[in-house]
Structure formats: structure tokens, C-alpha cells
Protein backbone atom coordinates (compact mmCIF):
# COMPACT_ATOMS: atom_id res chain seq x y z
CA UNK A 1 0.00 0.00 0.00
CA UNK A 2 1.25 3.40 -1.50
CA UNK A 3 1.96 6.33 2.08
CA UNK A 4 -0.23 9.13 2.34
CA UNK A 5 -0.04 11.28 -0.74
CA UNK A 6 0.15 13.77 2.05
CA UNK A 7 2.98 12.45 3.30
CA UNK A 8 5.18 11.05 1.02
CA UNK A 9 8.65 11.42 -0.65
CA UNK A 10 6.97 12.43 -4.03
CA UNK A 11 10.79 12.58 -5.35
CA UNK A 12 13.72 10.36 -5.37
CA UNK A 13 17.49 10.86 -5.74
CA UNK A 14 19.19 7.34 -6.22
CA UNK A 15 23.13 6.80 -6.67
CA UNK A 16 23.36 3.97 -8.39
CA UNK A 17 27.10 3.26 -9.00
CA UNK A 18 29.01 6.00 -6.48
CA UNK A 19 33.08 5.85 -7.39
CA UNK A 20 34.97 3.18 -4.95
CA UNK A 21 31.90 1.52 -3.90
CA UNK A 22 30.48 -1.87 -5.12
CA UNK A 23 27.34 -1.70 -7.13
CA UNK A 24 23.99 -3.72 -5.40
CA UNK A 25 23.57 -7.22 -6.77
CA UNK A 26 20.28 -7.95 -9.23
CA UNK A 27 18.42 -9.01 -6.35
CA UNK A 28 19.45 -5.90 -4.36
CA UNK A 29 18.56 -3.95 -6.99
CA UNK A 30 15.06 -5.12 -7.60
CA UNK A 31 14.41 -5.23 -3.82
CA UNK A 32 14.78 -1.54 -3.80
CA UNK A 33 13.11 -0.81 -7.08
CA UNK A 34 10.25 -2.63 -6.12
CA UNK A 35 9.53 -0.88 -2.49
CA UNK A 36 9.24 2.10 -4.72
CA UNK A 37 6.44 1.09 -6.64
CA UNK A 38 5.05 -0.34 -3.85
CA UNK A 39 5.27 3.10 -1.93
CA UNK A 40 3.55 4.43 -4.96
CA UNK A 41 6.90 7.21 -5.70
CA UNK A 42 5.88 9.02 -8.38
CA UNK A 43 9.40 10.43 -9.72
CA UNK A 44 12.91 8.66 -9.37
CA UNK A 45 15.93 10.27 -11.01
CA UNK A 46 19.13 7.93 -11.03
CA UNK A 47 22.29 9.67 -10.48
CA UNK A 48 26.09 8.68 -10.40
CA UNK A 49 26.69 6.51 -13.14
CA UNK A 50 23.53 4.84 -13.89
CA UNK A 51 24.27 3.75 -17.22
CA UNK A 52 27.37 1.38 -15.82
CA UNK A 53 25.31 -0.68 -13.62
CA UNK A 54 25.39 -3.99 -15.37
CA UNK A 55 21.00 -4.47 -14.93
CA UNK A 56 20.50 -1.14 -15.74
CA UNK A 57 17.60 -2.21 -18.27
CA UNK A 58 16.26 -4.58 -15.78
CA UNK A 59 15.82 -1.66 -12.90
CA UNK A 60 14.29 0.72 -15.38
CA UNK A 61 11.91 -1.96 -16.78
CA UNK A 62 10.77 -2.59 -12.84
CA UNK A 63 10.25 1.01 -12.05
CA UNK A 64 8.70 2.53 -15.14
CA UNK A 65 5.93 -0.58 -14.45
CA UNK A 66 5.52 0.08 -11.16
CA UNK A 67 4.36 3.53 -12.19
CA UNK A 68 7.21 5.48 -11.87
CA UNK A 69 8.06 8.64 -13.85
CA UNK A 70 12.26 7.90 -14.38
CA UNK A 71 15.06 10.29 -15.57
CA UNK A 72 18.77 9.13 -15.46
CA UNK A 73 21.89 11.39 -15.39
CA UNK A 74 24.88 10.55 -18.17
CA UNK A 75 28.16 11.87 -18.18
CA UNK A 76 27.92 11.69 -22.32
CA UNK A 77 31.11 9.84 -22.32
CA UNK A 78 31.22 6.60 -25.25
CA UNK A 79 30.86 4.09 -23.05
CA UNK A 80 27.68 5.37 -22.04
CA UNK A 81 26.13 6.42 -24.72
CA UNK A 82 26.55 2.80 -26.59
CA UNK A 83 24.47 1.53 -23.31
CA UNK A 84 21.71 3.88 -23.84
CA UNK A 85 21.78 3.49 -27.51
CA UNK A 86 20.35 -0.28 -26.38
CA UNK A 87 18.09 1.02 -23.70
CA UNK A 88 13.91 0.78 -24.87
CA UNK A 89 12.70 1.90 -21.46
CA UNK A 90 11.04 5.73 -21.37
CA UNK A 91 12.79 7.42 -19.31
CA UNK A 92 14.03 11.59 -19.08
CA UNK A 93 17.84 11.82 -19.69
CA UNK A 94 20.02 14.86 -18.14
CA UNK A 95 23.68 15.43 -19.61
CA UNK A 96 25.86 16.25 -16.67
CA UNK A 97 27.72 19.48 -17.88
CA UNK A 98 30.51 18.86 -15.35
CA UNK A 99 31.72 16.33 -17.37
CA UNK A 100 32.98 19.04 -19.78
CA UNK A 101 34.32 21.28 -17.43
CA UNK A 102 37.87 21.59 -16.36
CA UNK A 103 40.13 23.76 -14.63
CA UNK A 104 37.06 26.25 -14.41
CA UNK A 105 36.48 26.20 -18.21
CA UNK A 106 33.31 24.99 -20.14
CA UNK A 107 34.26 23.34 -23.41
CA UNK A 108 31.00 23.93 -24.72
CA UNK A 109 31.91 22.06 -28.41
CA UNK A 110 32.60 18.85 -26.44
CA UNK A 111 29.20 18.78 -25.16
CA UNK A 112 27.86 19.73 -28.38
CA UNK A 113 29.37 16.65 -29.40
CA UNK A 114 27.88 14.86 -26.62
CA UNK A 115 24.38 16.47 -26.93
CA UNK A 116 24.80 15.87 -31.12
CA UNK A 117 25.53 12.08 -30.67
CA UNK A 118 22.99 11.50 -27.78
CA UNK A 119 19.54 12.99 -30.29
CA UNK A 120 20.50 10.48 -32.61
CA UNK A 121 19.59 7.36 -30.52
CA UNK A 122 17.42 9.24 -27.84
CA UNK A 123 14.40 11.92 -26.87
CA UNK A 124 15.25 15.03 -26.64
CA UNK A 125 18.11 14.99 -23.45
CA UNK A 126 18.43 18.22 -20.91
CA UNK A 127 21.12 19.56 -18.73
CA UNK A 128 21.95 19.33 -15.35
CA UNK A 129 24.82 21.02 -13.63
CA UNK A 130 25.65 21.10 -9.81
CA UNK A 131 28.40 23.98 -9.88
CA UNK A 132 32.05 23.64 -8.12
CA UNK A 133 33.49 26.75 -5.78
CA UNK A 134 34.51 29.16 -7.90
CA UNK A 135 32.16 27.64 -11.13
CA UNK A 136 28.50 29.82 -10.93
CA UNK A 137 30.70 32.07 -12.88
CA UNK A 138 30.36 29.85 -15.71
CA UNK A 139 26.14 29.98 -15.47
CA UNK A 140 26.33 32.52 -18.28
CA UNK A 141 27.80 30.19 -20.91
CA UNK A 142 25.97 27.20 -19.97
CA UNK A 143 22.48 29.40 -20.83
CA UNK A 144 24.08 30.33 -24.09
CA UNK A 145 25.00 27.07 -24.78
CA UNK A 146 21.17 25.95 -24.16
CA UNK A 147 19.95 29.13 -26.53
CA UNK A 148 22.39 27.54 -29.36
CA UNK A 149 21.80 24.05 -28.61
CA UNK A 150 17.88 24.32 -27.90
CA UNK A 151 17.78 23.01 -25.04
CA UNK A 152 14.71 22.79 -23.61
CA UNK A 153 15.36 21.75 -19.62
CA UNK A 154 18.52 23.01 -17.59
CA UNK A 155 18.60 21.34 -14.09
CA UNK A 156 20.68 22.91 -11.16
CA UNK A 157 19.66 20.29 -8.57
CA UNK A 158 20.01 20.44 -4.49
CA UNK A 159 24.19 20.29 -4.11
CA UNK A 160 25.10 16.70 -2.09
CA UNK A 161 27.27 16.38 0.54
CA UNK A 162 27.74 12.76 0.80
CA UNK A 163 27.35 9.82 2.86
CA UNK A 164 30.09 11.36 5.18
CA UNK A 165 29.13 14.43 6.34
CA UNK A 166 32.73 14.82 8.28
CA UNK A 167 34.52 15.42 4.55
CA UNK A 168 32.24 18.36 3.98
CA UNK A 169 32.98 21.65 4.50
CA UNK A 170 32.12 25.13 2.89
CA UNK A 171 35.56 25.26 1.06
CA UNK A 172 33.71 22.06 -1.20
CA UNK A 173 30.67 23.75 -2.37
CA UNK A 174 29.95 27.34 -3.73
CA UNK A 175 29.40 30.10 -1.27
CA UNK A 176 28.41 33.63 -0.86
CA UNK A 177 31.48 34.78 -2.38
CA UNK A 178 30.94 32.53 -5.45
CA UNK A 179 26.98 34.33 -5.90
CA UNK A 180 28.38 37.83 -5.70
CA UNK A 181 30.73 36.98 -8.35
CA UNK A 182 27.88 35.61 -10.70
CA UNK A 183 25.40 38.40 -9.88
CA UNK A 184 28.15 41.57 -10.53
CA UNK A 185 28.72 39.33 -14.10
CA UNK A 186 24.99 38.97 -14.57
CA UNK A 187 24.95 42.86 -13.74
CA UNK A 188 27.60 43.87 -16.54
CA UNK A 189 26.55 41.12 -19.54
CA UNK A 190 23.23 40.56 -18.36
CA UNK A 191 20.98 37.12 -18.84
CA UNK A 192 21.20 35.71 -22.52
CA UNK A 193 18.01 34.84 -24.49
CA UNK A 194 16.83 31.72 -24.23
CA UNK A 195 13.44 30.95 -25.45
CA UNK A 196 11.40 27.98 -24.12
CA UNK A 197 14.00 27.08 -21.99
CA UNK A 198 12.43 25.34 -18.61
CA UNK A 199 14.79 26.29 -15.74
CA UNK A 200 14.46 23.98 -12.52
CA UNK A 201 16.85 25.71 -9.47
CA UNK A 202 16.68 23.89 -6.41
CA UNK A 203 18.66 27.10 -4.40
CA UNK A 204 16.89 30.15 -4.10
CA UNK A 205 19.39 32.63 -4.25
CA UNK A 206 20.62 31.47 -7.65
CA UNK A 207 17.16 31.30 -8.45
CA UNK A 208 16.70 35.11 -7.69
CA UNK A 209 19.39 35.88 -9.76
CA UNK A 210 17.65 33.76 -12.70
CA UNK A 211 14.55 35.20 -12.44
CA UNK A 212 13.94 37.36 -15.42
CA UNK A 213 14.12 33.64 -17.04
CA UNK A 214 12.03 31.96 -15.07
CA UNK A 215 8.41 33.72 -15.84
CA UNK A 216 8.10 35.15 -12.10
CA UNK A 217 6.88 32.84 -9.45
CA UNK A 218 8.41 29.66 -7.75
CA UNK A 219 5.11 28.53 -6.50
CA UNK A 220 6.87 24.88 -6.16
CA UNK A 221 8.67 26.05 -3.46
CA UNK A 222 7.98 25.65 -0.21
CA UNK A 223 11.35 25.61 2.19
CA UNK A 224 13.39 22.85 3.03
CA UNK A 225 11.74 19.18 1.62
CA UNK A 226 14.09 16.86 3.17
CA UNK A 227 12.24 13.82 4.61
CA UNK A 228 9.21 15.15 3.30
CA UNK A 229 8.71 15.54 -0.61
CA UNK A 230 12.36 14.74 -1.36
CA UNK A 231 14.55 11.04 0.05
CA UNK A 232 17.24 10.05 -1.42
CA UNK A 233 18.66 6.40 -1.41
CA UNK A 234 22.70 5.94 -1.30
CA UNK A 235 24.98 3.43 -3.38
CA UNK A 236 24.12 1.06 -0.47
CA UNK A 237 20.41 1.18 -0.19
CA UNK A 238 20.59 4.05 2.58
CA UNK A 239 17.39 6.20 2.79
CA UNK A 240 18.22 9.25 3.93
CA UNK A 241 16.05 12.77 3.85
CA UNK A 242 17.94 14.12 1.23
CA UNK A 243 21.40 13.80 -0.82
CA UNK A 244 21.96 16.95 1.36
CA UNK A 245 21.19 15.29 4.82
CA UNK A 246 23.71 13.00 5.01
CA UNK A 247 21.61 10.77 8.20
CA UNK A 248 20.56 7.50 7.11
CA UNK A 249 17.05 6.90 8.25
CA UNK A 250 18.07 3.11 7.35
CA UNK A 251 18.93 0.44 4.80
CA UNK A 252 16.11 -0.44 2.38
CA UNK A 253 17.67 -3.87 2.11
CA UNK A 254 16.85 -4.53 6.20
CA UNK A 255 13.32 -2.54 6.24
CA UNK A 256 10.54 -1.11 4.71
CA UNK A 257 10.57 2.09 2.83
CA UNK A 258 7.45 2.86 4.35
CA UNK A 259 8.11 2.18 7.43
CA UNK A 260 11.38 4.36 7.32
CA UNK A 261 9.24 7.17 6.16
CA UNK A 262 7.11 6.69 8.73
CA UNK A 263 9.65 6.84 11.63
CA UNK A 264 10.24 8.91 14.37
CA UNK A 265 13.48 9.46 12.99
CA UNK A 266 12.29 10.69 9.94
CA UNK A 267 9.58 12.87 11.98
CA UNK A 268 12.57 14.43 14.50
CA UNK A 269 14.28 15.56 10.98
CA UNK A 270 11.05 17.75 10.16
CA UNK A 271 10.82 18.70 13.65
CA UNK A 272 14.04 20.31 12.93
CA UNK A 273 13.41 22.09 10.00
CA UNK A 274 10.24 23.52 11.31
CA UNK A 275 12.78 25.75 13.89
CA UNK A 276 13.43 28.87 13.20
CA UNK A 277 17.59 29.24 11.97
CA UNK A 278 19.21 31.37 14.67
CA UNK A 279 20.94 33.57 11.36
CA UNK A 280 17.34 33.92 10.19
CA UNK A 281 15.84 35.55 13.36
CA UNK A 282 14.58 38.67 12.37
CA UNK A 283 15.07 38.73 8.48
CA UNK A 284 11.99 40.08 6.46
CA UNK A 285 12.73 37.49 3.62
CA UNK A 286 12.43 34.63 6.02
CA UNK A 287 8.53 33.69 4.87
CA UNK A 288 10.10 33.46 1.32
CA UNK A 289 13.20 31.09 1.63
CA UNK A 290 12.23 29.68 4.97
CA UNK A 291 16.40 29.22 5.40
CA UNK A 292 16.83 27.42 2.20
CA UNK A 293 18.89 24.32 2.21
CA UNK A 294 19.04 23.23 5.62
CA UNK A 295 20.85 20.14 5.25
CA UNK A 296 23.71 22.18 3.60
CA UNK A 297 23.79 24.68 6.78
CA UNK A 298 23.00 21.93 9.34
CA UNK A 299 26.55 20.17 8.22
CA UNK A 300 28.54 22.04 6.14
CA UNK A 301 28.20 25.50 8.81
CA UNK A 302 30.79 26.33 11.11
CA UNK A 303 29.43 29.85 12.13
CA UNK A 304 26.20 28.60 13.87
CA UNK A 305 23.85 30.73 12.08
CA UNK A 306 22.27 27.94 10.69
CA UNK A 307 20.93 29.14 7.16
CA UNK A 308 22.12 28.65 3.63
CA UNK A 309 25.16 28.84 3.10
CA UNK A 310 24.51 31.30 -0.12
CA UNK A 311 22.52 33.74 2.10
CA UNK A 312 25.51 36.25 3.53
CA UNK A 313 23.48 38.25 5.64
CA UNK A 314 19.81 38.88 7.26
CA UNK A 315 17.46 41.37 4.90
């Protein structure tokens, strides 16, 4: 029986094959897929390496029947593309742009190449991006590249912080610093044209910099969705609350999805979020962002203020 529509995780992050770890057997595999169709999840994306998991076909076969909307993340590379070439699931497919970034640099022909090769064997594929310290800079030239390319979708999911949340830090993921940069560049060149284009930005600070884009509103958002409308299982079978809550709720090999979801552990991590961040106290945008990404400031902080780590100061 399918949780509470009222209380479910309507979206799901899964890692399928993380670097250094060993993939989950067949039977792993479909154990997992099949609690999700059971919990009636409406939208899975599968993230690190999808495409290398030897039953790749055989876990999108078991979720798209049990009713789930899937989209899968490539890195473009050969390898993968010849796997998804021989792929007859429906599924939404994201190129990961970091793939063709280096040393701070977007070589935007290489993933014209990628994008070029991948419409010849596939649907239409969008982008997805989740920017380095010292990248947002390069936000620009990624929506030019959509405006030449037409792209249609560009993704800037939720940024993760991994399984172990003691290898995190601000100096690993953009910051304030990083935003001012792309908003005085924004301010000078302004946003480039790009018709059509559906932009989905999980933070909202680079959201509010996007806006002119975006066609006003972000009625989708709502503050912080960890353990409630987002989960997110690790390489392992881990549910956790988010890829950026890095506290297992507990293996989906050993129990029930819906009785993880239904947990007091699960409950004490919305509990949290419903407190007020002690750097928010007082600011008159509060109502708006609620804090924004509190997994990101509940691990990654090391001021105490609590709130995202983009937001430099109360308004």
C-alpha cells in the first residue's frame, strides 16, 4: 500500500554506481526498485553513473511498471552512450555538464558533441549542472550554450554532501562569495536569451538571480523538503532525507521504505526544520526562503547561524 499522498517522498534521488563503492547485486537492486512502486513514488531520477550498472535495463523496466516517472543522469562519455543506444525503457535523460568542465572552463563544443551524438539514438536529453566553488561564474555560458543548442530543460539540482558528512565543508561547495561573483557578471553582460528554456533551481538565491528567465513565481517552493517531498537512497540502499542530509534513516535492504518514512526518525528531521535558523531571526525574507537548504547549513556551517550557506546576511 502506496503512504499518504500527504505524506510522502513524491521525489527520489538514487546513486546507483558511487566511485569506490560496489554496485547492489540484481536481487538488491530489484528489492529496492520494487519498495518504490510499492510506496507508490511518483518520480525517481538515477544519479552517479547509472548507465554502468550492469542491470541497468532490468531496474528501469521494474520502475517505469511500477508507475514510476524515471530520468537518469549521463556523463555523455562513449561508453555510455553505446548503453543507452540499447536502452527501450522511457525514461528523461540529463547530460551532466561537469563532465565538460575543467580547470574552471566549459568546453561547450565537447558537449555539443555529446548532446549531437545523444539525439541520434534518444528523446530530446536536458542539462543538469551542480556547480564547483569558484564555477556559478560559468552559469552565463551554460544558458548560451542551451539558446544555441535548444535546449529545452537546464537542471541545477540540491548540491550533495555525501554519505560522510565529516569530509564536507564550505571550502567544497559554492558560497556567498561565489553568488556575488555571478550576480556583478549577470549585472555587466546581463541574462542571454533563451526561449522555451524550462529552468528547474533547487537554491533560491541562484534562483533570484535567474529570475527574469524563469516567468516570475516559484510557487513549487515551499522551504526545506528533506524527509518530506524529497529522500534520497545511497549506493548502499541508505534512505536518507535528502542527498543533502547525510543521516541515514536506514537500509532499504533490512526494512521497509514505508516504514522508514514513517519513523520517528524521519519525523525528528522535520521537527528540525520547522525551527526557526538562529541567522534567520529577524530577516523580512524569512517567509520566502524559509532558510533554504538546511541540510547544507546543518553540516557544512561552522558559524552557527544555521541558514544557507549562499545567504551572507539577514534582509
Amino acid at each position: 500500500m502506496a503512504v499518504d499522498l500527504l505524506d510522502a517522498p513524491l521525489r527520489i534521488s538514487w546513486d546507483l554506481c558511487p566511485a569506490g563503492q560496489s554496485p547492489l547485486s540484481n536481487n538488491q537492486l530489484l528489492q529496492v526498485a520494487r519498495q518504490l512502486g510499492e510506496a507508490g513514488i511518483f518520480f525517481v531520477t538515477l544519479e552517479d553513473s547509472p548507465l554502468r550498472h550492469p542491470q541497468i535495463g532490468e531496474l528501469l523496466q521494474e520502475l517505469t511498471s511500477g508507475g514510476c516517472q524515471v530520468a537518469l543522469v549521463t556523463d555523455g562519455s562513449g561508453a555510455e552512450r553505446a548503453v543507452l543506444a540499447q536502452l527501450e525503457s522511457q525514461f528523461a535523460l540529463f547530460v551532466d555538464a561537469a563532465s565538460c568542465i575543467e580547470n574552471r572552463r566549459l568546453n561547450a563544443d565537447l558537449l555539443g558533441e555529446v548532446f549531437s551524438e545523444i539525439r541520434q539514438h534518444h528523446a530530446e536529453p536536458a542539462l543538469l549542472w551542480m556547480p564547483k566553488p569558484g564555477q556559478l561564474a560559468l552559469l552565463p555560458e551554460l544558458l548560451v550554450f542551451c539558446a544555441r543548442w535548444q535546449v529545452s530543460h537546464f537542471k541545477l539540482p540540491n548540491q550533495k554532501i555525501g554519505a560522510n558528512c565529516e569530509n564536507s565543508s564550505m571550502q567544497t561547495l559554492p558560497d556567498c562569495d561565489d553568488l556575488d561573483r555571478l550576480a556583478a557578471l549577470l549585472a555587466s553582460a546581463g541574462l542571454p536569451e533563451v526561449a522555451g528554456l524550462q529552468l528547474e533551481v533547487h537554491d533560491l538565491f541562484i534562483w533570484e538571480l535567474l529570475q527574469p528567465l524563469t516567468g516570475g513565481q516559484r510557487s513549487e517552493y515551499g522551504g526545506c523538503q528533506a524527509a518530506n517531498s524529497l529522500g534520497h537512497i545511497s549506493g548502499q540502499a541508505e534512505l536518507w532525507p535528502c542527498s543533502s542530509w547525510p543521516e541515514p534513516l536506514g537500509s532499504l535492504l533490512n526494512e521497509d521504505l514505508l516504514d522508514l518514512w514513517q519513523s520517528p526518525q524521519r519525523l525528528k528531521v522535520r521537527e528540525e526544520i520547522a525551527r526557526l535558523p538562529l541567522g534567520c531571526d529577524g530577516c523580512r525574507d524569512f517567509q520566502v526562503c524559509f532558510g533554504g537548504c538546511r541540510g547544507l547549513s546543518r553540516f557544512c556551517r561552522d558559524d552557527g547561524l544555521e541558514r544557507d550557506l549562499l545567504c551572507r546576511e539577514r534582509r
